[in-house]
PDB file of N, CA and C in Angstrom:
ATOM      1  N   UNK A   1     -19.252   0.788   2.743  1.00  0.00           N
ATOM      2  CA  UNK A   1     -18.557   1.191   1.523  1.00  0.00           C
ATOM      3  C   UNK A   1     -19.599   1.534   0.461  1.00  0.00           C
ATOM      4  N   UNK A   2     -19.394   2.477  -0.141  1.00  0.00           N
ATOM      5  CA  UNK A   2     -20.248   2.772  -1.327  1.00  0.00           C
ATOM      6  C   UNK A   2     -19.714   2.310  -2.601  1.00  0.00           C
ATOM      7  N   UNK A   3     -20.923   1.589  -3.067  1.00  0.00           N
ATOM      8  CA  UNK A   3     -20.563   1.019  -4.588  1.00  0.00           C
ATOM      9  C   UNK A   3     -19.994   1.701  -5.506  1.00  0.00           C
ATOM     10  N   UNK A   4     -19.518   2.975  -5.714  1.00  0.00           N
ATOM     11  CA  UNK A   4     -18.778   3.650  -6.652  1.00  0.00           C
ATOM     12  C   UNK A   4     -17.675   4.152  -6.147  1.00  0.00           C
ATOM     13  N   UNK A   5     -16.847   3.566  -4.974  1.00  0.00           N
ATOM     14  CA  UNK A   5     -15.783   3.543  -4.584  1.00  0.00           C
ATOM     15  C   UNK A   5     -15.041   3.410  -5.122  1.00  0.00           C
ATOM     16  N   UNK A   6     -13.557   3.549  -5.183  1.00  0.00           N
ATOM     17  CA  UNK A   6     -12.321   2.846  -5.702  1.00  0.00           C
ATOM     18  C   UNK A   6     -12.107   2.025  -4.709  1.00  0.00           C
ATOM     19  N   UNK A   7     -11.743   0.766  -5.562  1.00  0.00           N
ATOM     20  CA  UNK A   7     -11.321  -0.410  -4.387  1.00  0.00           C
ATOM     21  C   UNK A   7     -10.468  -1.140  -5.143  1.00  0.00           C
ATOM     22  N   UNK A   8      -8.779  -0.576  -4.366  1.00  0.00           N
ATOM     23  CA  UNK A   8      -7.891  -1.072  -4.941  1.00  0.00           C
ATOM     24  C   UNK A   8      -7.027  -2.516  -4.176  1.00  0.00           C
ATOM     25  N   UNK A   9      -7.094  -2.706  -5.195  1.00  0.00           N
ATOM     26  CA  UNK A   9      -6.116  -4.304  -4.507  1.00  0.00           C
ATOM     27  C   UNK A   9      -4.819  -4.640  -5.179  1.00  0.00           C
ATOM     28  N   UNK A  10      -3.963  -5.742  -4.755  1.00  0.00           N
ATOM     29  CA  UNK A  10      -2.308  -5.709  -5.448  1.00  0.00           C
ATOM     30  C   UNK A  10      -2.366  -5.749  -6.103  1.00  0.00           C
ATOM     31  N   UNK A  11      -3.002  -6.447  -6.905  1.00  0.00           N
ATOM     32  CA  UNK A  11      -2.711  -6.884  -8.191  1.00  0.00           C
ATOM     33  C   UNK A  11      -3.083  -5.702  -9.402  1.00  0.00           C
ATOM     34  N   UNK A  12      -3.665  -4.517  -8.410  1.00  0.00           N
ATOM     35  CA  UNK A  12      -3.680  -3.190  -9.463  1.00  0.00           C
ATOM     36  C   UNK A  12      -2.254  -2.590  -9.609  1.00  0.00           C
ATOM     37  N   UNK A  13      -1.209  -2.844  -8.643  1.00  0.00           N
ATOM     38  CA  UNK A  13       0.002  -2.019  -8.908  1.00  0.00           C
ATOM     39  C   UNK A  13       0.644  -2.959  -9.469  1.00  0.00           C
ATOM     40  N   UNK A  14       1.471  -2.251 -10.786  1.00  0.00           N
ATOM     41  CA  UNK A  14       2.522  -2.555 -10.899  1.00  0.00           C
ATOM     42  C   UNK A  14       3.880  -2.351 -10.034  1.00  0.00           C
ATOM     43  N   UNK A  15       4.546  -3.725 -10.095  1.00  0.00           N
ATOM     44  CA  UNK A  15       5.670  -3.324  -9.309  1.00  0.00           C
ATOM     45  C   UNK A  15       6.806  -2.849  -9.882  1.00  0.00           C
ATOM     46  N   UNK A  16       7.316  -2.285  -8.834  1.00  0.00           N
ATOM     47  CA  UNK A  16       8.441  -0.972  -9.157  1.00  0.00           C
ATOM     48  C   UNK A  16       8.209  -0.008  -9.652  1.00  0.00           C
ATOM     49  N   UNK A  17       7.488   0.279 -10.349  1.00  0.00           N
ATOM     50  CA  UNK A  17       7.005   1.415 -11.147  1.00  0.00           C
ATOM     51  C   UNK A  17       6.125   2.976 -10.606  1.00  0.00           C
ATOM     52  N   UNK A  18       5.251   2.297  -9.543  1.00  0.00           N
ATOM     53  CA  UNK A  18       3.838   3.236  -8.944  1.00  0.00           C
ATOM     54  C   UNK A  18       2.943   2.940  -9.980  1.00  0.00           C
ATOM     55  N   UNK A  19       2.668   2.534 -10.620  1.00  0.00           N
ATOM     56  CA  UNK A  19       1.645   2.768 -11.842  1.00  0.00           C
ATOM     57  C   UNK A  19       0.770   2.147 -11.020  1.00  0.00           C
ATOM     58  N   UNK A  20      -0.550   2.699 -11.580  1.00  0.00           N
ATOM     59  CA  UNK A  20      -2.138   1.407 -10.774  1.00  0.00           C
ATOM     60  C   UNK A  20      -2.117   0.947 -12.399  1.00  0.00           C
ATOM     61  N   UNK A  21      -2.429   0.069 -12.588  1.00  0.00           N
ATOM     62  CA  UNK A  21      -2.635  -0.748 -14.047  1.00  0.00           C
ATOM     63  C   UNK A  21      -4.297  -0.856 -14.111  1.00  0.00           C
ATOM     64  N   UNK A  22      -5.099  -1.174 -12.689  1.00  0.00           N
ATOM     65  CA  UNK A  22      -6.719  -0.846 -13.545  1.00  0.00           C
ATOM     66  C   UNK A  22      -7.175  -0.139 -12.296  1.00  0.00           C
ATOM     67  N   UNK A  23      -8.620   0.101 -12.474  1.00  0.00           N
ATOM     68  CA  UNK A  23      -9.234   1.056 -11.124  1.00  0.00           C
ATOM     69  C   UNK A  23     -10.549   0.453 -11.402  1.00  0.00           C
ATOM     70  N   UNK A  24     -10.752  -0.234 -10.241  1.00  0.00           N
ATOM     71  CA  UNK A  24     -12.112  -0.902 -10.237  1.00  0.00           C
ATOM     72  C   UNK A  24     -12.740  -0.457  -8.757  1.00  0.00           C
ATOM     73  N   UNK A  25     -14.201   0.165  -9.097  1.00  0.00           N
ATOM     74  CA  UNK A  25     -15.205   0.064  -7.852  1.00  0.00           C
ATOM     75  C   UNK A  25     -15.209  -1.157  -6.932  1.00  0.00           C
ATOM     76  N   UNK A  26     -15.706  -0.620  -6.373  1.00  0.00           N
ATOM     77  CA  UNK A  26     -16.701  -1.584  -5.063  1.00  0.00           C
ATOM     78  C   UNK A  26     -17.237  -2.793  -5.482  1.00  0.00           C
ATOM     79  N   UNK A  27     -18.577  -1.780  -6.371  1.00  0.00           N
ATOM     80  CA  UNK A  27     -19.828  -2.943  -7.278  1.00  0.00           C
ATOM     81  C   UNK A  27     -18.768  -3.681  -8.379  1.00  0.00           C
ATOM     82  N   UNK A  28     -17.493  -3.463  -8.859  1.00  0.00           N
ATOM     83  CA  UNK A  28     -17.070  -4.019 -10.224  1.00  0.00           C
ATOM     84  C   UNK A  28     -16.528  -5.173  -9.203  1.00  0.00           C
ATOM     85  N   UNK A  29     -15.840  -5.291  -8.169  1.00  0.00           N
ATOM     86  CA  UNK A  29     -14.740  -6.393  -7.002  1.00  0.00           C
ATOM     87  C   UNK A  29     -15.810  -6.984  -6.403  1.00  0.00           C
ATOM     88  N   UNK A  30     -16.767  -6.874  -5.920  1.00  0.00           N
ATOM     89  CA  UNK A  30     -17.894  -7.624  -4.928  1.00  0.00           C
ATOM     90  C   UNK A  30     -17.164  -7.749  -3.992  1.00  0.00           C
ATOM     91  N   UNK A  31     -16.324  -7.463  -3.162  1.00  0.00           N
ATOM     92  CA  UNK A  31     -15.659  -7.885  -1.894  1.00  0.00           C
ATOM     93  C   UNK A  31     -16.216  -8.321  -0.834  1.00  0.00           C
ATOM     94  N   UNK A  32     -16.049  -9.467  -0.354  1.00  0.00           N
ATOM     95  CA  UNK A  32     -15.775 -10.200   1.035  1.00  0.00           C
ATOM     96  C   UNK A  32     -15.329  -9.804   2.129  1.00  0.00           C
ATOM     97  N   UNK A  33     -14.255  -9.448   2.357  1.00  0.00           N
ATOM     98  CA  UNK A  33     -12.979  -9.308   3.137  1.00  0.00           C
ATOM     99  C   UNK A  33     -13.300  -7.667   3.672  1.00  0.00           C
ATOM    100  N   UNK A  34     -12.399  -7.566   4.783  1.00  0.00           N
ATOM    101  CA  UNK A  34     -12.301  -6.627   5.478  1.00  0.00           C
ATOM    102  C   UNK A  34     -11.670  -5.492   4.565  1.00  0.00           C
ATOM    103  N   UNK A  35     -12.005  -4.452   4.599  1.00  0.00           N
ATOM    104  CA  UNK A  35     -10.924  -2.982   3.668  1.00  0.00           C
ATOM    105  C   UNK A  35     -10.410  -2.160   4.603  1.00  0.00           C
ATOM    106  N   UNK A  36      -9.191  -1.705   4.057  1.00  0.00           N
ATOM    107  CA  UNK A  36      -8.836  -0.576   4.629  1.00  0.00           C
ATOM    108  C   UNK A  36      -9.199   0.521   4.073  1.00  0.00           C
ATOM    109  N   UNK A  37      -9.498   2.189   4.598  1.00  0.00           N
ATOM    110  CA  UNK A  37     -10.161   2.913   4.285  1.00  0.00           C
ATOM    111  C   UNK A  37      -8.804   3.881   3.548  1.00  0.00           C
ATOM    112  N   UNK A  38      -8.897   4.981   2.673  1.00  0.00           N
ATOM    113  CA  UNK A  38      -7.594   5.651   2.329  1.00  0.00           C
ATOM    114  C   UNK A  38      -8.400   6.894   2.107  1.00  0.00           C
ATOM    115  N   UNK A  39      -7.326   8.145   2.044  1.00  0.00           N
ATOM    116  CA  UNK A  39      -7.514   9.368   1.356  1.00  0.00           C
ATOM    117  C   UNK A  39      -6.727   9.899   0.143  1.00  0.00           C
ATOM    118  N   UNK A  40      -7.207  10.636  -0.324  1.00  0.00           N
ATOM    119  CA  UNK A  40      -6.125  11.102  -1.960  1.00  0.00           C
ATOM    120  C   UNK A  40      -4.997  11.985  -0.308  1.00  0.00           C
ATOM    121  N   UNK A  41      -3.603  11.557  -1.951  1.00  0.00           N
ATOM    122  CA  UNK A  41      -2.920  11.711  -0.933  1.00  0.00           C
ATOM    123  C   UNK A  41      -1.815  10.768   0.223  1.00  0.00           C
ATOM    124  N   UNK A  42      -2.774   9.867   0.344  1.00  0.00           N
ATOM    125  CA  UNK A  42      -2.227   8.949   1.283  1.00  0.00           C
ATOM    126  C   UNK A  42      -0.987   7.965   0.722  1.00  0.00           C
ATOM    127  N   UNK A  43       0.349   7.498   0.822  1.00  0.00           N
ATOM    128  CA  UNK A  43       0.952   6.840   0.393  1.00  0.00           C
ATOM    129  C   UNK A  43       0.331   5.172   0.554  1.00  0.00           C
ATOM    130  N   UNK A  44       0.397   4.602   0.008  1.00  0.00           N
ATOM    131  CA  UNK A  44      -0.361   3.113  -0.581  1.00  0.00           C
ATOM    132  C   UNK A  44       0.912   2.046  -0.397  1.00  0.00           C
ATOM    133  N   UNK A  45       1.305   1.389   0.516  1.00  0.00           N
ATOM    134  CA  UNK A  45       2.356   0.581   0.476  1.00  0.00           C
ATOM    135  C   UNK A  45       1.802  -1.133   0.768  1.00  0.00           C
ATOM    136  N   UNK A  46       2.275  -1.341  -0.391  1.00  0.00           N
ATOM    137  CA  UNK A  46       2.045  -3.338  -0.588  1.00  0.00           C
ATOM    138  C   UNK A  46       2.843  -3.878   0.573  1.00  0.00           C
ATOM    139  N   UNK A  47       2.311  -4.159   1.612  1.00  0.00           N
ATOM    140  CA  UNK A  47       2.944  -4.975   2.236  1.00  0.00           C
ATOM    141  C   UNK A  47       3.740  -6.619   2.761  1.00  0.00           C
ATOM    142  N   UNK A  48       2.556  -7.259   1.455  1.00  0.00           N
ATOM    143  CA  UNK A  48       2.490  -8.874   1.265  1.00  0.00           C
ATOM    144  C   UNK A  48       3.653  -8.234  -0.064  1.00  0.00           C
ATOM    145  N   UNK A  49       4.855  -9.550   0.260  1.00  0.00           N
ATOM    146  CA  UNK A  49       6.236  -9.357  -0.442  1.00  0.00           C
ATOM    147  C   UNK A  49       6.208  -8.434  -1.041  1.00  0.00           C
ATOM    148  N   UNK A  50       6.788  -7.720  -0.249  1.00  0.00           N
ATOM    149  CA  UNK A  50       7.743  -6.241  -0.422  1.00  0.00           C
ATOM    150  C   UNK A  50       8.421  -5.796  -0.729  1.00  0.00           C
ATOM    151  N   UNK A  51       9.287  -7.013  -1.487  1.00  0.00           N
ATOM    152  CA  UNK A  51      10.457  -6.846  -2.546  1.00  0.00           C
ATOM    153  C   UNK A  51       9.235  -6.553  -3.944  1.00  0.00           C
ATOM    154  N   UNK A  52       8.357  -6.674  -3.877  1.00  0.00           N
ATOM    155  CA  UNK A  52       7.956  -6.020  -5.480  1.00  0.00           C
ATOM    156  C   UNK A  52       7.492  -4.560  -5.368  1.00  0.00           C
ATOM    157  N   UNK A  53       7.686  -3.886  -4.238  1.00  0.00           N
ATOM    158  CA  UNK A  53       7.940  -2.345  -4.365  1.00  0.00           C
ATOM    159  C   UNK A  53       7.135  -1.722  -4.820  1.00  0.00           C
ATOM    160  N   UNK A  54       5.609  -2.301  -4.122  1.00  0.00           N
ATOM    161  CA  UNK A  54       3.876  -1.881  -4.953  1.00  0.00           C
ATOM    162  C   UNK A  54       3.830  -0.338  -4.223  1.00  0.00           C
ATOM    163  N   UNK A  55       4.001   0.498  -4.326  1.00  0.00           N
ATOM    164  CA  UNK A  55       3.953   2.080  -3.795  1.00  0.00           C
ATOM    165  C   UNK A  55       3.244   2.899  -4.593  1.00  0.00           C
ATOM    166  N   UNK A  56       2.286   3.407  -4.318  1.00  0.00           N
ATOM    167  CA  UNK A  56       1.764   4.770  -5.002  1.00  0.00           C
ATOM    168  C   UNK A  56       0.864   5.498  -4.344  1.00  0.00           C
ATOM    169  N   UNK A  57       1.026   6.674  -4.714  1.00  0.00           N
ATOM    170  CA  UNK A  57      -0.110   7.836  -3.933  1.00  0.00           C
ATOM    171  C   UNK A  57      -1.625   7.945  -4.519  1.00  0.00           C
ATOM    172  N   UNK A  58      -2.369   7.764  -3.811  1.00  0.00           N
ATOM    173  CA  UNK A  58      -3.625   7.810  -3.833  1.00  0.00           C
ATOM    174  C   UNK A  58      -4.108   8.995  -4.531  1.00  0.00           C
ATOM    175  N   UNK A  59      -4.731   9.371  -5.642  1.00  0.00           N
ATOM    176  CA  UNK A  59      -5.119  10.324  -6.345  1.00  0.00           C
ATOM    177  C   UNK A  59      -6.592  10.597  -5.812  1.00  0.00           C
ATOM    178  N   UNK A  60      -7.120   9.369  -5.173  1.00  0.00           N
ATOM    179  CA  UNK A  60      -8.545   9.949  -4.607  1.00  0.00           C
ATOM    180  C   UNK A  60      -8.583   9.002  -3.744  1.00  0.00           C
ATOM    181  N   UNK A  61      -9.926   9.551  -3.049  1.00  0.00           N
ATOM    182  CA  UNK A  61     -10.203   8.422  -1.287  1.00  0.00           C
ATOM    183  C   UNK A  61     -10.319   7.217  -1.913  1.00  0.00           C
ATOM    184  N   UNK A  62     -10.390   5.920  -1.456  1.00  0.00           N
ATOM    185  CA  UNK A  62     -10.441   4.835  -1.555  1.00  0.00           C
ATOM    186  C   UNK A  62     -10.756   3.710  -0.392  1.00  0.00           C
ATOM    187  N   UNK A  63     -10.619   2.410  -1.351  1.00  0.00           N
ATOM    188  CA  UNK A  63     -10.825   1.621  -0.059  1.00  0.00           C
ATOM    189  C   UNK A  63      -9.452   0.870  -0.883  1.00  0.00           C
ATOM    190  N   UNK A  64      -8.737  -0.406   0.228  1.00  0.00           N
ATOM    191  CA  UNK A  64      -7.814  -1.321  -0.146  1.00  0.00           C
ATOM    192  C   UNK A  64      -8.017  -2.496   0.569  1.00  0.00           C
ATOM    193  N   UNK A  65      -7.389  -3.466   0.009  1.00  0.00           N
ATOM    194  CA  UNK A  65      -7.340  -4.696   0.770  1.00  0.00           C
ATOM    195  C   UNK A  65      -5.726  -3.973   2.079  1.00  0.00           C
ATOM    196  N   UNK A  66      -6.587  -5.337   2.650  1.00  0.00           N
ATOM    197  CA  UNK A  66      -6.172  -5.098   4.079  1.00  0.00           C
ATOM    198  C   UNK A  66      -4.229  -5.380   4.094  1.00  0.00           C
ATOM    199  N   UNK A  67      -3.969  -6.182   2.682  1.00  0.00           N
ATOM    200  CA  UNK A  67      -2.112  -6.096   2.430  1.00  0.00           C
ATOM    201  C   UNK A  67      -1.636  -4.707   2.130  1.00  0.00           C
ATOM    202  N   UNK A  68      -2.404  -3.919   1.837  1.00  0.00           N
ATOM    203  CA  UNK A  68      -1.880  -2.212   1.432  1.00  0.00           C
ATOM    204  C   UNK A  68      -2.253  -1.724   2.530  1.00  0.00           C
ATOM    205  N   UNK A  69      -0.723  -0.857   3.061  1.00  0.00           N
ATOM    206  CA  UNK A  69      -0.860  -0.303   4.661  1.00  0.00           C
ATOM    207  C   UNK A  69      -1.035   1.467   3.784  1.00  0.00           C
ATOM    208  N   UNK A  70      -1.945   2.087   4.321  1.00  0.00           N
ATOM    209  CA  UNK A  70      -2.624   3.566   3.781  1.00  0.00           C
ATOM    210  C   UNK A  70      -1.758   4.243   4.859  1.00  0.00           C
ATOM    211  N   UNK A  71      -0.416   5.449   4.501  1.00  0.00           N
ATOM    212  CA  UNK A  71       0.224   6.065   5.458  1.00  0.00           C
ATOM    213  C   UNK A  71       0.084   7.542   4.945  1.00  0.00           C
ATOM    214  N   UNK A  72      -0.631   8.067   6.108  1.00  0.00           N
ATOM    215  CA  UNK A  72      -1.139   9.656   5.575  1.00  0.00           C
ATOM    216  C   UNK A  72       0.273  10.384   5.695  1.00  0.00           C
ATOM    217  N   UNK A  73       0.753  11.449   5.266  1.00  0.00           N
ATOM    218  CA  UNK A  73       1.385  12.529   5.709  1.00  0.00           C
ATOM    219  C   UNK A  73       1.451  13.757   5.332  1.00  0.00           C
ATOM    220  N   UNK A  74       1.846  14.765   6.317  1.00  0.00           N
ATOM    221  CA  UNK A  74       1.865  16.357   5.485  1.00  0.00           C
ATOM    222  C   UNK A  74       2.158  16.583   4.061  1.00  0.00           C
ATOM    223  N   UNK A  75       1.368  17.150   3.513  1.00  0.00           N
ATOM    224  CA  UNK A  75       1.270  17.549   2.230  1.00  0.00           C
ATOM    225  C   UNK A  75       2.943  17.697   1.561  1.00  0.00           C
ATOM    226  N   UNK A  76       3.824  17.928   2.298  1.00  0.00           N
ATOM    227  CA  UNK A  76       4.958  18.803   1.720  1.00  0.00           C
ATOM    228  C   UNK A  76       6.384  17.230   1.405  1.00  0.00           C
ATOM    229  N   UNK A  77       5.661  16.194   2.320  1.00  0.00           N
ATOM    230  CA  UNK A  77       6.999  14.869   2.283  1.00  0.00           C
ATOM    231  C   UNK A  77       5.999  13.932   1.812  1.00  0.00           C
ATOM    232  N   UNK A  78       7.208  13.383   0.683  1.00  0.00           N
ATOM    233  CA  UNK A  78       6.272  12.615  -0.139  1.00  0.00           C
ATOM    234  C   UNK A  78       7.217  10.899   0.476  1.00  0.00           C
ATOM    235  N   UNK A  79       6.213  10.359   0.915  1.00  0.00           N
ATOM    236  CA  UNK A  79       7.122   9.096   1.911  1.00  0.00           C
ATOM    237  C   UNK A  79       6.886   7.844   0.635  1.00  0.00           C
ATOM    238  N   UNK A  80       6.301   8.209  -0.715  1.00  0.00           N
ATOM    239  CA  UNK A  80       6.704   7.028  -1.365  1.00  0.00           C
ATOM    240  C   UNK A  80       8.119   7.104  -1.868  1.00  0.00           C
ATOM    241  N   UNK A  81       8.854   8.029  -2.054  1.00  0.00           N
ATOM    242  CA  UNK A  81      10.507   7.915  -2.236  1.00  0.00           C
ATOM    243  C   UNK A  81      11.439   7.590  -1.277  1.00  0.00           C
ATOM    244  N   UNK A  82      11.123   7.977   0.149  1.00  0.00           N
ATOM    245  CA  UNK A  82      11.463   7.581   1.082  1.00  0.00           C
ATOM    246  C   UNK A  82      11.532   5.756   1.127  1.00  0.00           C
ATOM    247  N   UNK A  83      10.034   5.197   0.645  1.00  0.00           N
ATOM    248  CA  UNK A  83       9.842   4.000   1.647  1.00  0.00           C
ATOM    249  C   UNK A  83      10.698   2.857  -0.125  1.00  0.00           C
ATOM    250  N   UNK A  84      10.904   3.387  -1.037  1.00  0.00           N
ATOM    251  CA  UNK A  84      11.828   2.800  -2.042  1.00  0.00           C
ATOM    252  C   UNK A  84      13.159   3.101  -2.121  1.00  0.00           C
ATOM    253  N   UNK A  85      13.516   3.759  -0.805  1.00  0.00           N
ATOM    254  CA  UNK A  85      14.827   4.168  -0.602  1.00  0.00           C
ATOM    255  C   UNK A  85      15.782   2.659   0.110  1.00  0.00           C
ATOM    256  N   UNK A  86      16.712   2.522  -0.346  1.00  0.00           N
ATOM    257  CA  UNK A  86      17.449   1.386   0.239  1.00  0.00           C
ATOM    258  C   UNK A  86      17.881   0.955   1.502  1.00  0.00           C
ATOM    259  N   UNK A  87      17.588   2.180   2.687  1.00  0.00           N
ATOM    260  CA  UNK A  87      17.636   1.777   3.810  1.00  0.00           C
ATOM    261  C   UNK A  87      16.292   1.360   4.327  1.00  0.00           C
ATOM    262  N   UNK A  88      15.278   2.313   3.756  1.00  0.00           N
ATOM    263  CA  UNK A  88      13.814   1.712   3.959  1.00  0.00           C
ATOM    264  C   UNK A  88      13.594   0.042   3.450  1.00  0.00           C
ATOM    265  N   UNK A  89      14.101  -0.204   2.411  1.00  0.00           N
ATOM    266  CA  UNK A  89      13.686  -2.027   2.100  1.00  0.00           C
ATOM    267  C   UNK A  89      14.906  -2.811   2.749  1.00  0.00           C
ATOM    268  N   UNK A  90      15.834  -2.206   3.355  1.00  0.00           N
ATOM    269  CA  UNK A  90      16.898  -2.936   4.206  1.00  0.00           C
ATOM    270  C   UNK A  90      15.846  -2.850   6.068  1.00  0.00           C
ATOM    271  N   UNK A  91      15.424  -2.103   6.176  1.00  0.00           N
ATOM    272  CA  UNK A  91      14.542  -2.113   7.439  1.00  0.00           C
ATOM    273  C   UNK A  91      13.428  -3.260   7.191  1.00  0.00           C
ATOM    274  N   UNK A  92      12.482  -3.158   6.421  1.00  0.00           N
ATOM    275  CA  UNK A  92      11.152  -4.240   5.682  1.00  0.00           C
ATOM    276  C   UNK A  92      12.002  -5.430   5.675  1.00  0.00           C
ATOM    277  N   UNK A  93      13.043  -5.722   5.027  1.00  0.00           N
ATOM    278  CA  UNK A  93      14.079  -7.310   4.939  1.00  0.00           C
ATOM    279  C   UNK A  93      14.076  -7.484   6.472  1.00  0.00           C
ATOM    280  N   UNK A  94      14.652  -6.869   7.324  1.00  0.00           N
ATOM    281  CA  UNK A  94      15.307  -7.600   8.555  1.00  0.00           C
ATOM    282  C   UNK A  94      13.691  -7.306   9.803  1.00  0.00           C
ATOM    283  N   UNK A  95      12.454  -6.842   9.509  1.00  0.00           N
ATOM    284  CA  UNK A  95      11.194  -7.201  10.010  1.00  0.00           C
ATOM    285  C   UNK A  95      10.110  -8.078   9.687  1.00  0.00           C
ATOM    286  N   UNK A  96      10.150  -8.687   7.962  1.00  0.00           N
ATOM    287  CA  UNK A  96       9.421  -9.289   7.376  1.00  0.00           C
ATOM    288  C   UNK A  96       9.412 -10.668   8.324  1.00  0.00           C
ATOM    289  N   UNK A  97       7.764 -11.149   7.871  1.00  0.00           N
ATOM    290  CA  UNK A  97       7.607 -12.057   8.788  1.00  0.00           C
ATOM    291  C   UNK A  97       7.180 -13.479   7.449  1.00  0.00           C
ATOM    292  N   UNK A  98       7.383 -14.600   7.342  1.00  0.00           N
ATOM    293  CA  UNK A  98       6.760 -15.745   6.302  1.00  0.00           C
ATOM    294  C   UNK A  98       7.849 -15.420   5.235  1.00  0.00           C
ATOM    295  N   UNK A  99       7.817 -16.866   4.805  1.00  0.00           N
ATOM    296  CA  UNK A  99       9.055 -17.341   3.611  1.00  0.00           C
ATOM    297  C   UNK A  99       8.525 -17.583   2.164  1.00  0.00           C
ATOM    298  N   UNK A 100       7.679 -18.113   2.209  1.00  0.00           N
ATOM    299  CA  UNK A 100       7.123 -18.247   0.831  1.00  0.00           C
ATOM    300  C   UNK A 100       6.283 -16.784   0.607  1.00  0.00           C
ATOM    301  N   UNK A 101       5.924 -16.417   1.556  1.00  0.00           N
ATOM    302  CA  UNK A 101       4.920 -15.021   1.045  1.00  0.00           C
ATOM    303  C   UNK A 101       4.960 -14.141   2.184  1.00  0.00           C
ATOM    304  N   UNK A 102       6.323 -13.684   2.219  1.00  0.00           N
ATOM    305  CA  UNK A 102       6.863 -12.866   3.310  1.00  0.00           C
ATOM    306  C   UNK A 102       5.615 -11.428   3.362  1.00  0.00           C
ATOM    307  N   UNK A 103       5.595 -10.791   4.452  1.00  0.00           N
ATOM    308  CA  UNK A 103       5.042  -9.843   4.120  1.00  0.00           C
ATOM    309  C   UNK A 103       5.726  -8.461   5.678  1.00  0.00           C
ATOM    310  N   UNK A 104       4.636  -7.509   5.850  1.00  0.00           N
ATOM    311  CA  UNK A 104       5.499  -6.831   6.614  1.00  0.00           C
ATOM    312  C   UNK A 104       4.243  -6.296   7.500  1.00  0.00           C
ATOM    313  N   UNK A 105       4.612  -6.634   9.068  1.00  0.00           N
ATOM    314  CA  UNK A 105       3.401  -6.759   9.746  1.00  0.00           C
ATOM    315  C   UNK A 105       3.520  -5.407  10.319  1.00  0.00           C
ATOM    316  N   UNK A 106       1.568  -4.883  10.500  1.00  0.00           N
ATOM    317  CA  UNK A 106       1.393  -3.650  10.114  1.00  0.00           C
ATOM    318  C   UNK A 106       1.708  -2.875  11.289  1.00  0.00           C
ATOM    319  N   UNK A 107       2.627  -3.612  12.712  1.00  0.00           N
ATOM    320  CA  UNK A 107       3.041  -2.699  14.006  1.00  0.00           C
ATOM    321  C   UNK A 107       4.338  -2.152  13.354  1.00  0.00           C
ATOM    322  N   UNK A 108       5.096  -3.387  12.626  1.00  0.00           N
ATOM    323  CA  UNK A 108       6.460  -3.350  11.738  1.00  0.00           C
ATOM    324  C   UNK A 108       6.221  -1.754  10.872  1.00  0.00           C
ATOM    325  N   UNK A 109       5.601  -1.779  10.385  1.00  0.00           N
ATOM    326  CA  UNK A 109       4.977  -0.835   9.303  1.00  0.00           C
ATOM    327  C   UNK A 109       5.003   0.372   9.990  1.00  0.00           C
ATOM    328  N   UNK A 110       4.137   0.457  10.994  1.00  0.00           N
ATOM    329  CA  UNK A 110       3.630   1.641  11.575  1.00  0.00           C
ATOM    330  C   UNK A 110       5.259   2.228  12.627  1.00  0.00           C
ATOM    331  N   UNK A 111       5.812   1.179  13.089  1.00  0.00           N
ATOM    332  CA  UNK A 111       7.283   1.704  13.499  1.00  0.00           C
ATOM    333  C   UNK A 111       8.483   2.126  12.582  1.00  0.00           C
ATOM    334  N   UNK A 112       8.220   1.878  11.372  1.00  0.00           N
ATOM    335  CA  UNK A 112       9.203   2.381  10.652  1.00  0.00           C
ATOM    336  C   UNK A 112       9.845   3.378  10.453  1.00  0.00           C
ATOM    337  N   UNK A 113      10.972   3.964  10.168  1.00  0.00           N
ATOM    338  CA  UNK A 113      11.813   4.900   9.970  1.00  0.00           C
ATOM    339  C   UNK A 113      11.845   5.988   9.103  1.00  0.00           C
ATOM    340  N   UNK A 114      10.776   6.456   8.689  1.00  0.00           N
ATOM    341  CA  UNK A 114      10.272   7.234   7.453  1.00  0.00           C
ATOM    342  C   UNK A 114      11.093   8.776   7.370  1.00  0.00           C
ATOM    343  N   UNK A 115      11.293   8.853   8.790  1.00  0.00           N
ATOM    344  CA  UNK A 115      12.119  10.465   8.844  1.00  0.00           C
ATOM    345  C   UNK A 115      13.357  10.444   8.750  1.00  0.00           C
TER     346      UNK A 115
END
């Protein structure tokens, strides 16, 4: 990872909204932990409790913690309206896995119903 990365984590989205609330590098987070890699573009979905509806599109490449699942798609379908659509968080409810800090595991994720 290069130190002038974006390296976004949950607690940058606001929920429900899409907003990122801050944008911090690499060098500003010091990270530990494993990242996931992203592109501008890419839809950004919070997967650790998913009822707070952390969604937004990536305005540039990035890195994320490993709870934000990075879902590329054709330029023309935008799958963050899709995945805040009510059959999409009725699918995430009946796959979520943990009770106190449910989240949505990333085979769950990657099988989802987006079309």
């Amino acid at each position: 990872m290069q130190k002038e990365s974006w390296l976004l984590e949950l607690e940058d989205i606001e929920k429900d909204t899409s907003i990122v609330i801050q944008e911090l590098t690499v060098e500003e987070r010091q990270p530990k932990s494993t990242k996931n890699r992203f592109r501008s573009g890419d839809v950004l979905y919070g997967k650790l409790r998913p009822y707070l509806n952390k969604i937004v599109i990536a305005e540039k490449s990035g890195y994320c913690t490993t709870e934000i699942i990075p879902v590329s798609t054709p330029s023309e379908i935008d799958n963050r309206f899709r995945m805040k659509s009510a059959e999409f968080r009725k699918y995430v409810d009946g796959v979520c896995h943990g009770v106190n800090m449910p989240r949505l595991g990333t085979k769950a994720g990657q099988d989802a119903p987006l079309l």
